[in-house]
N, C-alpha and C. Protein backbone atom coordinates (compact mmCIF):
# COMPACT_ATOMS: atom_id res chain seq x y z
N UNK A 1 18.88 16.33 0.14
CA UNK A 1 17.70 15.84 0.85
C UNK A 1 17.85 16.07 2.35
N UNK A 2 16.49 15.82 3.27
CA UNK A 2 16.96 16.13 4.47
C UNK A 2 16.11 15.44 5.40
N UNK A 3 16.94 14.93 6.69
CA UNK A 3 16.35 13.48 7.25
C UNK A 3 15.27 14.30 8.61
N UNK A 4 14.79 15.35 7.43
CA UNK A 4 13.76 15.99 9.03
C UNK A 4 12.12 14.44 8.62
N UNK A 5 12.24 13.92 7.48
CA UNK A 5 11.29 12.97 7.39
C UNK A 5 11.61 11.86 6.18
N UNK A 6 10.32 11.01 6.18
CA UNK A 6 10.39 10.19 4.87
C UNK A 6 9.26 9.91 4.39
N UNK A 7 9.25 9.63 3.23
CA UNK A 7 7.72 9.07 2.46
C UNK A 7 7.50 8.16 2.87
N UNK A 8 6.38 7.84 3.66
CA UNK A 8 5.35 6.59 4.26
C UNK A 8 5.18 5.65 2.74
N UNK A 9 5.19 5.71 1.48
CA UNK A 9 4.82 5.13 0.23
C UNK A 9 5.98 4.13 0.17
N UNK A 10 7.08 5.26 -0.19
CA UNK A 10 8.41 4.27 -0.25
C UNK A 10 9.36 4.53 0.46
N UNK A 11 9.69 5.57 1.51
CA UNK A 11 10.63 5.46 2.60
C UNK A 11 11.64 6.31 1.83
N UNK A 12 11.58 7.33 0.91
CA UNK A 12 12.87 8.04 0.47
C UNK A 12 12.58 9.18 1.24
N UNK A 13 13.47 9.86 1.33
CA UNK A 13 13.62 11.21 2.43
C UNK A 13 13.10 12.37 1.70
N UNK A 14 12.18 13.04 2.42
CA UNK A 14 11.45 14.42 1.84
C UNK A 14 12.08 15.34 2.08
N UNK A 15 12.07 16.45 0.81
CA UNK A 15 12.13 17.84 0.65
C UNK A 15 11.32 18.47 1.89
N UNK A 16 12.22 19.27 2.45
CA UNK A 16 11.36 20.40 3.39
C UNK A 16 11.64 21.70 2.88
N UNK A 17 11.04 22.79 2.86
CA UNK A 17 11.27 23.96 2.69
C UNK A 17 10.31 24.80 2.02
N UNK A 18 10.56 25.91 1.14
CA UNK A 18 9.35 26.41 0.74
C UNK A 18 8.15 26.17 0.47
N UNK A 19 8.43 25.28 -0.37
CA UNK A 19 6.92 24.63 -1.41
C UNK A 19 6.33 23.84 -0.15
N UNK A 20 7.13 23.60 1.14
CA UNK A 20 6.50 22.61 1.78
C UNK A 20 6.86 23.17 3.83
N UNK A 21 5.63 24.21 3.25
CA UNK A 21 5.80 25.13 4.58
C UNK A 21 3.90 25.42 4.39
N UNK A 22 3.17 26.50 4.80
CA UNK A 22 2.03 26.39 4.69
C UNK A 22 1.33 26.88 3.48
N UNK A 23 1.76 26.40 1.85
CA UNK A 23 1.20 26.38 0.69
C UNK A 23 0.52 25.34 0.90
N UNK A 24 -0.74 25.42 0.26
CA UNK A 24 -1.72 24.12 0.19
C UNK A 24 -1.93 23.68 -1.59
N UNK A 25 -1.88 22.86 -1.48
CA UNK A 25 -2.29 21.50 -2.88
C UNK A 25 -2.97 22.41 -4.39
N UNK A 26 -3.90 22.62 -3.57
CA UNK A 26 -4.82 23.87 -4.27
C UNK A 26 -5.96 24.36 -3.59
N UNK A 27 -6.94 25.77 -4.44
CA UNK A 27 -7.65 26.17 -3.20
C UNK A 27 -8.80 25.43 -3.03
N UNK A 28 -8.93 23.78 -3.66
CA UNK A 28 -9.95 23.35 -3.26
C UNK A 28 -10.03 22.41 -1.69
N UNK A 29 -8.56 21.98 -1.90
CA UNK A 29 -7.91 20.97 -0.66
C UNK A 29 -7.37 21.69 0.30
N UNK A 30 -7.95 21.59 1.35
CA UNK A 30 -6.97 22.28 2.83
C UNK A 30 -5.89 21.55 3.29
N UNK A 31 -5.75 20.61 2.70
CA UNK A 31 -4.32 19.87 3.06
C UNK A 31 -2.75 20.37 3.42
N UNK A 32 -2.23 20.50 4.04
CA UNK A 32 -1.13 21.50 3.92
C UNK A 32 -0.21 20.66 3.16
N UNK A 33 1.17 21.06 2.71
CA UNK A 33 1.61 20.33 2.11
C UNK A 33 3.29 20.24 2.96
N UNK A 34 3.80 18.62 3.97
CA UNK A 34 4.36 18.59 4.68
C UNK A 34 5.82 18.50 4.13
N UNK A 35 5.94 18.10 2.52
CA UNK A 35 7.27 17.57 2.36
C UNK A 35 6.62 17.14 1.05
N UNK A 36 8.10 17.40 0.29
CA UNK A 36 8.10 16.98 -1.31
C UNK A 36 8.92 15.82 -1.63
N UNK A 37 8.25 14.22 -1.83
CA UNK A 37 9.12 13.31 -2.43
C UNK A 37 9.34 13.02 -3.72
N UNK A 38 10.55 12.63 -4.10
CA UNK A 38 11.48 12.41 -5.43
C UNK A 38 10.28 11.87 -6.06
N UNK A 39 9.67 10.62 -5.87
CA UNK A 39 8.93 10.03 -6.24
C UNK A 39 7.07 10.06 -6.20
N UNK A 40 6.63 10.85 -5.32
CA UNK A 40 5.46 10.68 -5.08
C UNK A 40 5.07 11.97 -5.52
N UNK A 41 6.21 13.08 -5.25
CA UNK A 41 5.29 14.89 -5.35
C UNK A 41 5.29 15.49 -3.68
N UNK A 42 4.21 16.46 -3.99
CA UNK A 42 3.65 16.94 -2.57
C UNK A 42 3.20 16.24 -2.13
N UNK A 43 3.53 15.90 -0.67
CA UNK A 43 2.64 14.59 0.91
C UNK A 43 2.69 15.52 1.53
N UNK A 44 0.49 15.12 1.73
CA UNK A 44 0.11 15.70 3.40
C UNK A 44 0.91 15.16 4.31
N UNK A 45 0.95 15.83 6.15
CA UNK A 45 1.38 14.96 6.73
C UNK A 45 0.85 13.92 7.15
N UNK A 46 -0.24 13.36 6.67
CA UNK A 46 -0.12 12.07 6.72
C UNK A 46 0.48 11.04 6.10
N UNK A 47 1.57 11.45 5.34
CA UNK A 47 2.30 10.54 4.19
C UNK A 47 3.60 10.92 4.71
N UNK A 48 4.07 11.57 5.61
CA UNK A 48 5.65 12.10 6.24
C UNK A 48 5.56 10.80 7.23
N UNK A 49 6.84 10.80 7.68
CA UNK A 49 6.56 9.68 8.88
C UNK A 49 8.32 10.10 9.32
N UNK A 50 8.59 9.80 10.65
CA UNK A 50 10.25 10.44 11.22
C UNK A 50 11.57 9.52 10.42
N UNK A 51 10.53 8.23 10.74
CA UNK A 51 11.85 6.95 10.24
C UNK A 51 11.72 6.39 8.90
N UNK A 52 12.47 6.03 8.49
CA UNK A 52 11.97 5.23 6.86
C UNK A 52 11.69 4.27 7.11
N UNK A 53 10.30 3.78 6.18
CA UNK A 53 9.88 2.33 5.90
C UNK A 53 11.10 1.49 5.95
N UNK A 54 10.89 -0.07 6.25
CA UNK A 54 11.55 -1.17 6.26
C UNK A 54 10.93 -1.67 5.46
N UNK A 55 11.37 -2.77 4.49
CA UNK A 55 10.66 -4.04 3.95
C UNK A 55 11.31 -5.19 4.54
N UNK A 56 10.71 -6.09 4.22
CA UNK A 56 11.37 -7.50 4.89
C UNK A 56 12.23 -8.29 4.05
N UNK A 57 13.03 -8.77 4.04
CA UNK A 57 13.88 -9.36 3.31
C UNK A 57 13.26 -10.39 2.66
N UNK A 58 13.19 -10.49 1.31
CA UNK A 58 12.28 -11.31 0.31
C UNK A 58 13.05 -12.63 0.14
């Protein structure tokens, strides 16, 4: 994995690299696709974020 980002959903660290360079979603969505998480798939960059989520101690 690699700490160039993290999933805004759950804070695990995204895949960068091919699949997530300027391939888009499909040709209906112009979305680019910023980073691949374990858990979520392909995230626009609006779902990358630099730091990982926190939760609060329950």
């Amino acid at each position: 994995m690699s700490d160039d980002g993290y999933c805004r959903l759950c804070g695990e660290a995204v895949r960068l690299g091919a699949i997530a360079s300027e391939q888009r979603a499909c040709c209906l969505n112009a979305t680019t696709i910023a980073g691949v998480c374990p858990t979520h798939g392909p995230l626009g960059p609006h779902h990358v974020v630099d730091e990982p989520i926190t939760t609060p101690d329950e």
